[in-house]
Protein backbone atom coordinates (compact mmCIF):
# COMPACT_ATOMS: atom_id res chain seq x y z
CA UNK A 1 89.23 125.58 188.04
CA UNK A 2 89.75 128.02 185.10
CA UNK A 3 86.73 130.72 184.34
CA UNK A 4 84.41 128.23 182.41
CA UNK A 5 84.67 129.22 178.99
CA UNK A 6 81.06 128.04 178.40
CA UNK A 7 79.88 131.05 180.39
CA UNK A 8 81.46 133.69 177.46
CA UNK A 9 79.20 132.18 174.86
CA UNK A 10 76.39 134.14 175.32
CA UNK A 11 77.75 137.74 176.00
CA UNK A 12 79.81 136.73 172.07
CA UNK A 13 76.25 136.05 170.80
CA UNK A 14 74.73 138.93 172.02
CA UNK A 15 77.77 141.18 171.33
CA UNK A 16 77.53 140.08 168.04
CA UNK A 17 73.47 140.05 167.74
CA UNK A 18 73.90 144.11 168.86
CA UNK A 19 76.59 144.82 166.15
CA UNK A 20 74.18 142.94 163.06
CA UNK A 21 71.49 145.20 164.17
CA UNK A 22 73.85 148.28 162.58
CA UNK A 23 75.52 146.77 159.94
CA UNK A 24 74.69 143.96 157.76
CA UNK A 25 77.84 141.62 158.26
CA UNK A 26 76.69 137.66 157.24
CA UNK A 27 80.15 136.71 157.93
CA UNK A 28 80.25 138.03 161.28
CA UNK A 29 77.05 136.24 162.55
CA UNK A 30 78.52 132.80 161.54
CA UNK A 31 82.06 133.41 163.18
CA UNK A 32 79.90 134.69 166.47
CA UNK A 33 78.27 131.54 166.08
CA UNK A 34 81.22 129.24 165.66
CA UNK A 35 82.92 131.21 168.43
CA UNK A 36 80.28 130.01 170.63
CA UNK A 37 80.54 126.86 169.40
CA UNK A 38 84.17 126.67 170.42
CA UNK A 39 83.83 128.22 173.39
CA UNK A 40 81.40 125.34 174.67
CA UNK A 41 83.86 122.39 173.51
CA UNK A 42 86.39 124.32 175.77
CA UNK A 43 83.83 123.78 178.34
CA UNK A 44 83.69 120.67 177.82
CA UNK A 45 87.47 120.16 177.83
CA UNK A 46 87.40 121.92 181.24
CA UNK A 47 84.44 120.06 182.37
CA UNK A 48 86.09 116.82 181.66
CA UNK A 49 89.43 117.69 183.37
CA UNK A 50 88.61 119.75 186.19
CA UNK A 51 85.06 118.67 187.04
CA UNK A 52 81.86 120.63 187.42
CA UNK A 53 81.42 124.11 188.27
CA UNK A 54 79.38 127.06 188.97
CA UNK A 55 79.27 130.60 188.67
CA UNK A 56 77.17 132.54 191.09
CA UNK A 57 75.76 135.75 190.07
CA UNK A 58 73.04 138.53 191.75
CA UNK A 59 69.91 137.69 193.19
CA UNK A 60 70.38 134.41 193.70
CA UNK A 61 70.94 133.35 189.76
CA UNK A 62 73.76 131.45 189.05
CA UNK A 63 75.15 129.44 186.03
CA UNK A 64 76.67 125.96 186.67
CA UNK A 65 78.75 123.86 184.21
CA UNK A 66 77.76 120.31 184.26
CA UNK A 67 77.47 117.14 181.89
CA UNK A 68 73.61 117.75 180.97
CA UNK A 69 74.32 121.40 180.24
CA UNK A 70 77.34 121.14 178.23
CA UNK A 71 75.99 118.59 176.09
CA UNK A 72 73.11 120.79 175.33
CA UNK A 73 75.39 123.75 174.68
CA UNK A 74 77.12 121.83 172.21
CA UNK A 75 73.70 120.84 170.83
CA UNK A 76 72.57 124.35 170.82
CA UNK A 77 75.78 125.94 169.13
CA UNK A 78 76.55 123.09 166.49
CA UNK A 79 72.64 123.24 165.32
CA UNK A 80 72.71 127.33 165.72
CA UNK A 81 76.26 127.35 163.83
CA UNK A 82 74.27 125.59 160.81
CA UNK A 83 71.57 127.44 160.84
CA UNK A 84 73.64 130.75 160.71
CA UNK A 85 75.59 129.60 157.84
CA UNK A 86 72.93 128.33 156.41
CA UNK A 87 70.64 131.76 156.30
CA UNK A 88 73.55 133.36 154.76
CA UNK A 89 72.83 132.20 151.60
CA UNK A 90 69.02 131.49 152.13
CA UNK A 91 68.35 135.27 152.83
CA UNK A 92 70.77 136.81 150.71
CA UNK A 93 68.27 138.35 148.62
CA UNK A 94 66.37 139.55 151.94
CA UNK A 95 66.15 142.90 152.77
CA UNK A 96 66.14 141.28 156.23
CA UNK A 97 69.12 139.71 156.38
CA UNK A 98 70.45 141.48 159.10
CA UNK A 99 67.97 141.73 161.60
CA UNK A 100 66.86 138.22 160.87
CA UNK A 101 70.68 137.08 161.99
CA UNK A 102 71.04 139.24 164.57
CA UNK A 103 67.55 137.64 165.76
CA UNK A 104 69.00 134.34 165.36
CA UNK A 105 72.20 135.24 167.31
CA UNK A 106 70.09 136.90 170.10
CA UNK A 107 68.10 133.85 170.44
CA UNK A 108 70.29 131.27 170.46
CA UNK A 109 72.17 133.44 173.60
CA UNK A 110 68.71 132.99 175.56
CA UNK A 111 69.15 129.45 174.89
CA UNK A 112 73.04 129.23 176.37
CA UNK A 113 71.81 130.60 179.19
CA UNK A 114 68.87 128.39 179.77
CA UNK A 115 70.77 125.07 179.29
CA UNK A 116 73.68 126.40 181.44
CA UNK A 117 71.21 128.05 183.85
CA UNK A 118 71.96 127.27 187.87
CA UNK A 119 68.42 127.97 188.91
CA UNK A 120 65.14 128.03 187.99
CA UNK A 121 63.94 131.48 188.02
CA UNK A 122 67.19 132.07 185.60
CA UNK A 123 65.77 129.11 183.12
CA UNK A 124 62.54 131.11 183.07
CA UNK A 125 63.78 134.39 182.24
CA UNK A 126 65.92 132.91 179.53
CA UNK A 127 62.77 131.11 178.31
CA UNK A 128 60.59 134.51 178.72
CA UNK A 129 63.68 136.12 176.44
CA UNK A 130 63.70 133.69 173.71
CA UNK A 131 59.78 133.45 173.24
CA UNK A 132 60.20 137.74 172.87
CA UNK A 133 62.72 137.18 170.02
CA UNK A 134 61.50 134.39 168.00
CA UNK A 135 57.74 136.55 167.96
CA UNK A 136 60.10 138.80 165.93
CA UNK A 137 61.85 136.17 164.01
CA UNK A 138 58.26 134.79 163.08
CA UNK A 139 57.03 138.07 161.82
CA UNK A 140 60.08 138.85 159.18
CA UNK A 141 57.35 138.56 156.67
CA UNK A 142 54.50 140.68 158.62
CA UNK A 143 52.51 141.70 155.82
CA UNK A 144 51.33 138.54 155.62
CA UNK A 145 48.36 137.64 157.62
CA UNK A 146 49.17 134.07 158.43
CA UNK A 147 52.76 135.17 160.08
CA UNK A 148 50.76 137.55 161.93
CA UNK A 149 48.66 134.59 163.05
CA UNK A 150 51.21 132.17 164.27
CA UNK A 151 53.14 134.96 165.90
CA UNK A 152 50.50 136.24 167.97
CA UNK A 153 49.70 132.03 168.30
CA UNK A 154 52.93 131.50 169.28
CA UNK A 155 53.68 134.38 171.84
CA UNK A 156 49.70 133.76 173.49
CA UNK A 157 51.04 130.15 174.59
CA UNK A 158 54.98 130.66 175.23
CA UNK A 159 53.98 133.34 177.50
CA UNK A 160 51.37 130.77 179.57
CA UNK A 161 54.03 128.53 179.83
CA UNK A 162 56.33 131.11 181.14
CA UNK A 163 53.84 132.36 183.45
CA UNK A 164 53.34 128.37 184.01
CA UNK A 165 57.39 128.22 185.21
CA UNK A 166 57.23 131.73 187.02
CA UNK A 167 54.47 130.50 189.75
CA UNK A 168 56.36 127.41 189.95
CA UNK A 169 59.53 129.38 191.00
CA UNK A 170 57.33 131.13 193.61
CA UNK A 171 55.85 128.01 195.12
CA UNK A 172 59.33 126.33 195.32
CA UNK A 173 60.38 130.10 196.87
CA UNK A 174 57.98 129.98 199.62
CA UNK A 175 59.13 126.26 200.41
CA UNK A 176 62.55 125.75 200.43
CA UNK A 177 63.66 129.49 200.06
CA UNK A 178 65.37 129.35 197.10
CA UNK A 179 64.74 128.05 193.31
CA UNK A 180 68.92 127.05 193.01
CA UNK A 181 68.30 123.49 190.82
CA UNK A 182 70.95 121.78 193.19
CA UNK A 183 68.68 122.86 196.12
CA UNK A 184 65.25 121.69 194.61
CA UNK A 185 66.59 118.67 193.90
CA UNK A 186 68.18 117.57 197.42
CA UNK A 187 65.09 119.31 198.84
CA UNK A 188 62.36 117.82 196.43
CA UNK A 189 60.27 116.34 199.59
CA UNK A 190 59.79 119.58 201.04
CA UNK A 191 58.34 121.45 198.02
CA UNK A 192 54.16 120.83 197.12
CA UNK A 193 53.22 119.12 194.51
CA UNK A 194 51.74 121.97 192.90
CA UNK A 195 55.10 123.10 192.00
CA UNK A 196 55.59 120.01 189.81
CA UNK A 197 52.44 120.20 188.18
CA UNK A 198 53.17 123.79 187.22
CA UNK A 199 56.33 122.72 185.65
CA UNK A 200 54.38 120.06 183.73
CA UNK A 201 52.20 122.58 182.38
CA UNK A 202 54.79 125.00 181.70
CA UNK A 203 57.12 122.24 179.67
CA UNK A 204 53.79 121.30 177.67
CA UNK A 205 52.89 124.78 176.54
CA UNK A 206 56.45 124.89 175.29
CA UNK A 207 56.26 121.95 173.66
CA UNK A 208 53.11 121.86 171.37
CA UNK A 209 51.54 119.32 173.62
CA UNK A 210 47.92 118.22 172.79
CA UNK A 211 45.51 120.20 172.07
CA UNK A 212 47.37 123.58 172.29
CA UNK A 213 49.92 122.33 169.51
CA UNK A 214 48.67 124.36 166.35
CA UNK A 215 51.06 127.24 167.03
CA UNK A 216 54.12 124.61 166.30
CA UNK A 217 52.32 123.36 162.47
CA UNK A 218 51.91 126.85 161.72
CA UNK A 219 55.27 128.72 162.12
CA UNK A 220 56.26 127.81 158.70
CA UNK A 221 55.68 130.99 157.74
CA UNK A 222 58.72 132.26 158.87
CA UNK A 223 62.12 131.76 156.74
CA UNK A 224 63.13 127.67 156.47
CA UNK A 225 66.16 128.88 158.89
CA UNK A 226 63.91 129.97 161.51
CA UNK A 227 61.90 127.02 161.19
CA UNK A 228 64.79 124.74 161.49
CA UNK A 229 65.88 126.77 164.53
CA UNK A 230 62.55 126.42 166.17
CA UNK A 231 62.25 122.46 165.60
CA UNK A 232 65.59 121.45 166.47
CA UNK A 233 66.10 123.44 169.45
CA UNK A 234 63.78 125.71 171.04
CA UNK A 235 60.57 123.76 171.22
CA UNK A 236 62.76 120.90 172.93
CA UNK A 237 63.23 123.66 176.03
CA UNK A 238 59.89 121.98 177.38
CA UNK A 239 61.52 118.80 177.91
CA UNK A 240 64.74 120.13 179.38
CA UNK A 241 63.10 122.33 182.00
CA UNK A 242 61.54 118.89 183.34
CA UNK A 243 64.97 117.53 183.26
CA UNK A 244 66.91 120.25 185.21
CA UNK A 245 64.09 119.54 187.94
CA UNK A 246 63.75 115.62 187.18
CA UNK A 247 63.92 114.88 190.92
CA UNK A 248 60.79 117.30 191.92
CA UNK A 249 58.59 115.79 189.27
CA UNK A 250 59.29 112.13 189.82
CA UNK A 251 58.10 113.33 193.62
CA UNK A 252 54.86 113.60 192.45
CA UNK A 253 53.25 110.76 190.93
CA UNK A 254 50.43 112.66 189.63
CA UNK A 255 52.84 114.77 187.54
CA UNK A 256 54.76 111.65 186.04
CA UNK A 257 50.75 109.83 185.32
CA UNK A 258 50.00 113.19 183.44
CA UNK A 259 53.13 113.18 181.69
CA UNK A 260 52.53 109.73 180.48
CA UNK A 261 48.87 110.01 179.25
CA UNK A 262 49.57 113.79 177.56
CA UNK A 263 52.50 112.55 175.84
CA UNK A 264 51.66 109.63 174.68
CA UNK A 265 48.52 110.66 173.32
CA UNK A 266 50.28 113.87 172.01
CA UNK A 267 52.66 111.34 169.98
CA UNK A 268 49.80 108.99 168.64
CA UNK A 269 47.99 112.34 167.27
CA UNK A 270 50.66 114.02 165.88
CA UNK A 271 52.01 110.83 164.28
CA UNK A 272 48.52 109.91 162.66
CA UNK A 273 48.53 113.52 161.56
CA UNK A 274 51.76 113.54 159.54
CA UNK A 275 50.44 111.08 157.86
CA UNK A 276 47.87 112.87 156.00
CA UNK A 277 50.07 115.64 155.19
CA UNK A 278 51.12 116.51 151.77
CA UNK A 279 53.42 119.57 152.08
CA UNK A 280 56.85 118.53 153.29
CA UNK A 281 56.99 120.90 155.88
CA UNK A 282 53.57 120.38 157.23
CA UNK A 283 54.45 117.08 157.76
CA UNK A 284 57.90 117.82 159.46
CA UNK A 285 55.91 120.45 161.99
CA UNK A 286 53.59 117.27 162.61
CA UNK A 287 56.34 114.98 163.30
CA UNK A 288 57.75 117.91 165.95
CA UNK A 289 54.83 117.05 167.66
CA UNK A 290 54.58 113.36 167.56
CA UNK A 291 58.44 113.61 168.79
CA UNK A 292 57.95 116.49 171.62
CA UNK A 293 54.77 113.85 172.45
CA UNK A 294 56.79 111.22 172.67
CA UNK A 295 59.62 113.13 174.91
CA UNK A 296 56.93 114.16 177.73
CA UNK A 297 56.20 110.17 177.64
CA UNK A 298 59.64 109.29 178.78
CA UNK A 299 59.97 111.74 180.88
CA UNK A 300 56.52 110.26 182.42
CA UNK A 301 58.28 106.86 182.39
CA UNK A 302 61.37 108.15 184.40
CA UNK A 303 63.10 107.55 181.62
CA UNK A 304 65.38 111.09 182.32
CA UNK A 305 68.70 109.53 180.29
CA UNK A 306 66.57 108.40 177.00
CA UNK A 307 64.58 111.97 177.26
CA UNK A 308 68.30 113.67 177.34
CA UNK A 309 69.21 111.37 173.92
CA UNK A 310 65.77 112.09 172.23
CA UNK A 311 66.50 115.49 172.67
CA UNK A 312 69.62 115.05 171.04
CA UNK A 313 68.80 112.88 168.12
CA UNK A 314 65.78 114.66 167.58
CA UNK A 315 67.69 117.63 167.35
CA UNK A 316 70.07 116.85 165.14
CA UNK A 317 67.66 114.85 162.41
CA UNK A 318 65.15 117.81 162.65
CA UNK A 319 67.71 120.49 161.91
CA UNK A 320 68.76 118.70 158.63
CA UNK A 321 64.99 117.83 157.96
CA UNK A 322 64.40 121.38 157.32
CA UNK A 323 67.42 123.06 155.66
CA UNK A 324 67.43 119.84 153.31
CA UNK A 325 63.54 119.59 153.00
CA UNK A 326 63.41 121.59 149.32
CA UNK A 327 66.18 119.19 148.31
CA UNK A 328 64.55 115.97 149.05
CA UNK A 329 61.23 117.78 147.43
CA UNK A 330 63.02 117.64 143.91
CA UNK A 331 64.73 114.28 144.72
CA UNK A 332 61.37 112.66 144.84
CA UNK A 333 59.48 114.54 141.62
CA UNK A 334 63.08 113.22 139.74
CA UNK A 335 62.47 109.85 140.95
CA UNK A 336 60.11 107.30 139.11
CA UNK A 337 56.80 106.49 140.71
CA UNK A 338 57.29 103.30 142.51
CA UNK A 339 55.39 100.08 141.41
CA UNK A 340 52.59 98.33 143.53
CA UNK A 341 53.64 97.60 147.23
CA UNK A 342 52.92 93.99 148.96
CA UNK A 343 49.92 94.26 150.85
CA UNK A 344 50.31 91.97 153.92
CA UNK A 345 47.43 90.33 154.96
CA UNK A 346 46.35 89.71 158.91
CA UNK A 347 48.11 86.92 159.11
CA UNK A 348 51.61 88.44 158.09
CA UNK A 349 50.94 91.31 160.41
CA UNK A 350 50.42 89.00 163.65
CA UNK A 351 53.58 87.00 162.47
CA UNK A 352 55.44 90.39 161.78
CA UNK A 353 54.53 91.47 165.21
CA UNK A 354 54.96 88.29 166.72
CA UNK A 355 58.80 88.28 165.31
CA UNK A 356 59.35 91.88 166.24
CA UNK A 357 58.52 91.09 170.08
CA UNK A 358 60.84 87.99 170.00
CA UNK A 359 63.76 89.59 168.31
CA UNK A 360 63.20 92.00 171.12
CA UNK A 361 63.11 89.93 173.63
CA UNK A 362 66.00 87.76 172.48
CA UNK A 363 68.38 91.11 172.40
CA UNK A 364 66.81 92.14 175.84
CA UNK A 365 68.09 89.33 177.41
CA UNK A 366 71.29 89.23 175.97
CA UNK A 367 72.26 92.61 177.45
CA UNK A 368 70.79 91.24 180.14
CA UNK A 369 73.05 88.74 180.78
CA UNK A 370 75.94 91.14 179.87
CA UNK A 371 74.98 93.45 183.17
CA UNK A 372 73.01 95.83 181.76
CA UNK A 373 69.86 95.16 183.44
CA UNK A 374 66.86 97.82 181.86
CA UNK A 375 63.79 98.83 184.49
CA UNK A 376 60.04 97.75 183.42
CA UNK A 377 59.46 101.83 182.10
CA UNK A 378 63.07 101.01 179.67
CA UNK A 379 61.62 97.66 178.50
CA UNK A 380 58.28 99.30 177.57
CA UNK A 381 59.74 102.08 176.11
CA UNK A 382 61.61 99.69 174.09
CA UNK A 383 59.09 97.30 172.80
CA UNK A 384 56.94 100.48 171.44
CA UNK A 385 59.78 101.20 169.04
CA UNK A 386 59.91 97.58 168.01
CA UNK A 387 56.35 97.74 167.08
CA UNK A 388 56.98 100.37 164.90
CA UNK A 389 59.38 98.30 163.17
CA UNK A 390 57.32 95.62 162.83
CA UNK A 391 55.09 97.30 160.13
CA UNK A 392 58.14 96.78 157.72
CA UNK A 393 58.47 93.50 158.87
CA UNK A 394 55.24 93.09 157.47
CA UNK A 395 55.47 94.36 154.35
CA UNK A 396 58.39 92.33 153.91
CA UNK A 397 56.09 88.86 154.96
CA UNK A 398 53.54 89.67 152.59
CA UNK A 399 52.75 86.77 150.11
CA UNK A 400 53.94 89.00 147.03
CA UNK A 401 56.81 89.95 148.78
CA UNK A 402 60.59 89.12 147.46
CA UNK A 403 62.42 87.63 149.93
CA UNK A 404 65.15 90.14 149.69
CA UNK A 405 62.97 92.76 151.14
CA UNK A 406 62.23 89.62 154.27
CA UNK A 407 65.69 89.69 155.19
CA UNK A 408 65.91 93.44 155.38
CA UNK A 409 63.17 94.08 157.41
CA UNK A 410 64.33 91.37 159.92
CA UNK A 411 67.55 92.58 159.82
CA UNK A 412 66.21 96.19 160.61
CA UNK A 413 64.39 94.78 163.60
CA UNK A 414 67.45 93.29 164.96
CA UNK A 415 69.44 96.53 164.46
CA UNK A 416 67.07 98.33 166.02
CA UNK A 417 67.09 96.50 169.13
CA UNK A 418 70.66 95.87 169.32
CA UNK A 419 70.60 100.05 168.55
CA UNK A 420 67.88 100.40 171.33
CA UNK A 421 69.84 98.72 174.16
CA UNK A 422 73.50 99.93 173.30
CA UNK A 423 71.92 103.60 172.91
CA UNK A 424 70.33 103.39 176.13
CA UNK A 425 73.40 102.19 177.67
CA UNK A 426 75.61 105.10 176.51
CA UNK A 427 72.70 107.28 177.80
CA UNK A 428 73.01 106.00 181.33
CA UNK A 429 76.81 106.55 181.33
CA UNK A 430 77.04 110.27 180.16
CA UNK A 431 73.95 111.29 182.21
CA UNK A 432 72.79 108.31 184.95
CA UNK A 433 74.97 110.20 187.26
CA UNK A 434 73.36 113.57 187.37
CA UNK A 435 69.44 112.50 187.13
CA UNK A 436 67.27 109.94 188.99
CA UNK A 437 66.55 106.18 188.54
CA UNK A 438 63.61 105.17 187.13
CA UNK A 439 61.04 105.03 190.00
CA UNK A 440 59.88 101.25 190.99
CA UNK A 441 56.67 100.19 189.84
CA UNK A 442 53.69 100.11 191.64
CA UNK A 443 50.33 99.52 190.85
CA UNK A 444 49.63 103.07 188.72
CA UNK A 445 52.91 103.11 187.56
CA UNK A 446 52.18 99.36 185.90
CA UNK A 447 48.64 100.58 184.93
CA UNK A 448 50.56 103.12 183.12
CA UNK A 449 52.91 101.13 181.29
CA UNK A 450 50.21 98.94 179.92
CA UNK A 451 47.74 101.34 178.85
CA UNK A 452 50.74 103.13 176.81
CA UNK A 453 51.81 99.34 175.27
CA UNK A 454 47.86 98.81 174.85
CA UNK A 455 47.90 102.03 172.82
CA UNK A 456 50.56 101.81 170.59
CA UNK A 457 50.06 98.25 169.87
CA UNK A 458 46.70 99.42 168.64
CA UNK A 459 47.73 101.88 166.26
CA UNK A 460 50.45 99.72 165.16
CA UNK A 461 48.18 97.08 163.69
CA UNK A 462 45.49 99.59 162.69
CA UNK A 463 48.54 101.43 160.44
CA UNK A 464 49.73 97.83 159.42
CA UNK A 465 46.18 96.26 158.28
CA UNK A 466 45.38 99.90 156.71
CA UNK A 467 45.72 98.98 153.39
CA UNK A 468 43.18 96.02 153.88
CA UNK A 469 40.58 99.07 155.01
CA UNK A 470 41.57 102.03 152.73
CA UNK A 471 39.01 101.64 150.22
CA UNK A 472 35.99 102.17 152.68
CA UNK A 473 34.42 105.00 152.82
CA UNK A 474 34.90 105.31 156.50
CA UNK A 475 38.42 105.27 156.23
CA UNK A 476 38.76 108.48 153.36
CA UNK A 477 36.02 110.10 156.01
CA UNK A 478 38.60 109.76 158.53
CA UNK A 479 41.62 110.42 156.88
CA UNK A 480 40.00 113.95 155.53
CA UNK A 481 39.50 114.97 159.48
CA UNK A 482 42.92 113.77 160.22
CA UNK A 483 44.29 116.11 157.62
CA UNK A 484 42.66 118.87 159.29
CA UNK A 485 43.93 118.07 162.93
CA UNK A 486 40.40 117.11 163.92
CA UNK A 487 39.66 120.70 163.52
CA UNK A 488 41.58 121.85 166.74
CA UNK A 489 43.34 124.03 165.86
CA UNK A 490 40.61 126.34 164.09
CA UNK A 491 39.01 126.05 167.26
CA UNK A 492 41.64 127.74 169.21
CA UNK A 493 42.31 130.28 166.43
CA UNK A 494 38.76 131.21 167.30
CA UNK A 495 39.50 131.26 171.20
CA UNK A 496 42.65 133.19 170.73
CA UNK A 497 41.31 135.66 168.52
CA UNK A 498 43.75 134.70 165.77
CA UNK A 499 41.55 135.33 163.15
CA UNK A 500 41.12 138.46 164.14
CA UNK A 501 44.72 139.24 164.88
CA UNK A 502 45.64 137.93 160.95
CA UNK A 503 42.81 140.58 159.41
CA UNK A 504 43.85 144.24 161.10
């Protein structure tokens, strides 16, 4: 096989991310960017003809070129091309301009190497990089205190988790002799399972898990573009670490039972969060964390394929959250206020729910019978999003509802099974091949799976019966704490010192 061309796109980036740091030159950031971008499709183009490969370097580090890499190359240069092009026209007027790009360009080469990284200790370095350069992204406005705040937020816990990864590639050193990602994973039963709860830890500090997540609500104070960049790529680096070493952490079932219970209770908070929110923004940085919540929880699950599609979508839909977030802001003041919405009652919501579940399970066992058979963690997973769904159902079964608005919302609960099933399918055919099964159930794994259903069945009536409740005092009580992220994140400004840190 050819040189991979993948393995070029970060030397352009950086090349290009030295050369912005001496002359302002907008235009050459974005063709560094889409250079990049082309050179990973060639990648792909050589991945799909002449298969994977691998490019070994000093020390043991070594770059490979493989299906879960190149898709997240593509991810990372499409989303980074944007961005660029993007901040050419947001930060015109910025004395910044140029170091902010070259910041940008810089960062998003720590990034190609991390999702093209052949080991481990190469992944961390690139993750050690990137957390060095974003502190400086996030502190293009330093003379204000709050930037000054997240940054120093920002770099305490990105620096844990890299110190998190770091003992992990020791451990995993000491074992096996070597922290390749082809090696740990034929050798997973040889390493201690210390070394996969490190990696937890390290992939939640890096994603805003629960109750460390304030740094990831508070980095809008850097430009929307670095925002955008931060949400739609970087914080998703926890999730791909645990990915890349999929097989080591499924080893462990302590790992995978932590991964379920901090996710999924990282998703439920966030989610209940955003909610309350009434800056745009705010509520996008809350969502991050629902999402990154609700990643950890499929990883938990086994669910390695779906994790690698989340990552995607999420990606994607976060990216143009952001740069079109002041957009949809004057969208909505030019719209008219909408009239009173149908209030379901209890009864609607238990038949909403009720026909949610048995759409579900009618598409379920369709596919089923098609030969696309879905593990008890894929079925669980699945049924959670339908209960999300069902709180339009109800709205659309509510006695002063039109029965237009019934045949949409059971229409949307059919797409979104049908959606569920043929997404998850795709998922298993561009990366089954390269990551484990699903483990088999036993008795903690099925204790998990119900508590999770348990949970977010809860929360999906309580949302769905709100409106029956919202008038109690009780419930404005709790949605004022809710606002304020049940006060968390004050606390750990106070632990870090960030209050201090935002006053010299």
């Amino acid at each position: 096989m050819l040189f991979p061309l993948s393995f070029l796109a970060p030397p352009l980036l950086l090349a290009a991310s030295l050369i912005l740091r001496r002359k302002s030159a907008p235009a050459l950031a974005e063709a560094a960017a889409l250079g990049a971008l082309a050179l990973m499709a060639g990648g792909l183009v050589q991945l799909i003809l002449s298969g994977p490969a691998r490019l070994d370097l000093a020390a043991g580090l070594s770059l490979r070129l493989d299906t879960v890499g190149v898709t997240m190359g593509l991810l990372v240069g499409f989303v980074g091309w944007v961005v660029v092009r993007y901040s050419r026209t947001y930060l015109r007027a910025e004395a910044g301009q140029a170091a902010a790009l070259a910041g940008i360009l810089a960062c998003l080469a720590a990034v190609m190497v991390i999702v093209q990284a052949g080991s481990l200790i190469l992944m961390t370095a690139g993750f050690a990089a990137a957390g060095l350069i974003l502190r400086q992204l996030l502190l293009f406005r330093a003379e204000r205190p709050a930037a000054r705040r997240a940054a120093a937020k920002f770099a305490r816990v990105w620096a844990a988790g890299d110190l998190a990864a770091l003992a992990a590639c020791a451990v995993i050193w000491r074992a096996i002799g070597t922290t390749d990602l082809g090696a740990i994973a034929a050798r997973a039963d040889q390493v201690p399972a210390i070394a996969a709860a490190l990696l937890v830890l390290a992939a939640a500090l890096k994603t805003a898990a629960f109750p460390l997540h304030g740094w990831l609500t508070e980095v809008m104070e850097a430009p929307t573009p670095v925002s955008a960049l931060l949400h739609a790529g970087i914080v998703n680096g926890g999730g791909l670490l645990l990915i890349r070493t999929a097989d080591l952490v499924q080893a462990s079932p302590a790992a995978m039972a932590a991964l379920v219970m901090l996710g999924g209770f990282t998703a439920l908070f966030g989610a209940a969060v955003m909610l309350t929110q009434s800056a745009v923004k705010t509520a996008l940085a809350w969502s991050t964390v629902a999402q990154m919540g609700f990643l950890l929880l499929q990883c938990g699950l086994g669910l390695w394929a779906l994790a690698m599609l989340h990552i995607v979508a999420h990606s994607l839909y976060k990216a143009h959250a952001f740069l079109s977030s002041g957009q949809a802001v004057e969208d909505v003041a030019r719209n008219r206020r909408p009239g009173p919405v149908a209030v379901p009652g209890a009864w609607a919501v238990a038949r909403a729910f009720g026909l949610a579940l048995l759409i579900y399970a009618g598409v379920a066992l369709v596919f089923q019978q098609l030969g696309a058979p879905k593990s008890a963690q894929g079925l669980a997973l699945g049924a959670i999003l339908i209960l999300g769904v069902a709180y339009l159902i109800a709205q659309g079964l509510a006695d002063a509802a039109p029965v237009a608005l019934t045949r949409r919302t059971g229409l949307a609960s059919l797409a979104s099974a049908v959606g569920y099933f043929g997404f998850h399918l795709g998922a298993a055919l561009a990366w089954g091949g390269q990551l484990p099964q699903p483990p088999v159930p036993g008795a903690l794994e099925w204790a998990l799976i119900m508590l999770t259903l348990a949970s977010f069945g809860l929360v999906a009536v309580a949302q769905a019966l709100f409106p029956l409740w919202a008038w109690h005092p009780a419930a404005a009580a709790l949605r004022v704490h809710l606002a304020n992220g049940l006060y968390l994140n004050a606390l750990f400004d106070r632990l870090a010192g960030g209050f201090r840190t935002a006053r010299s």
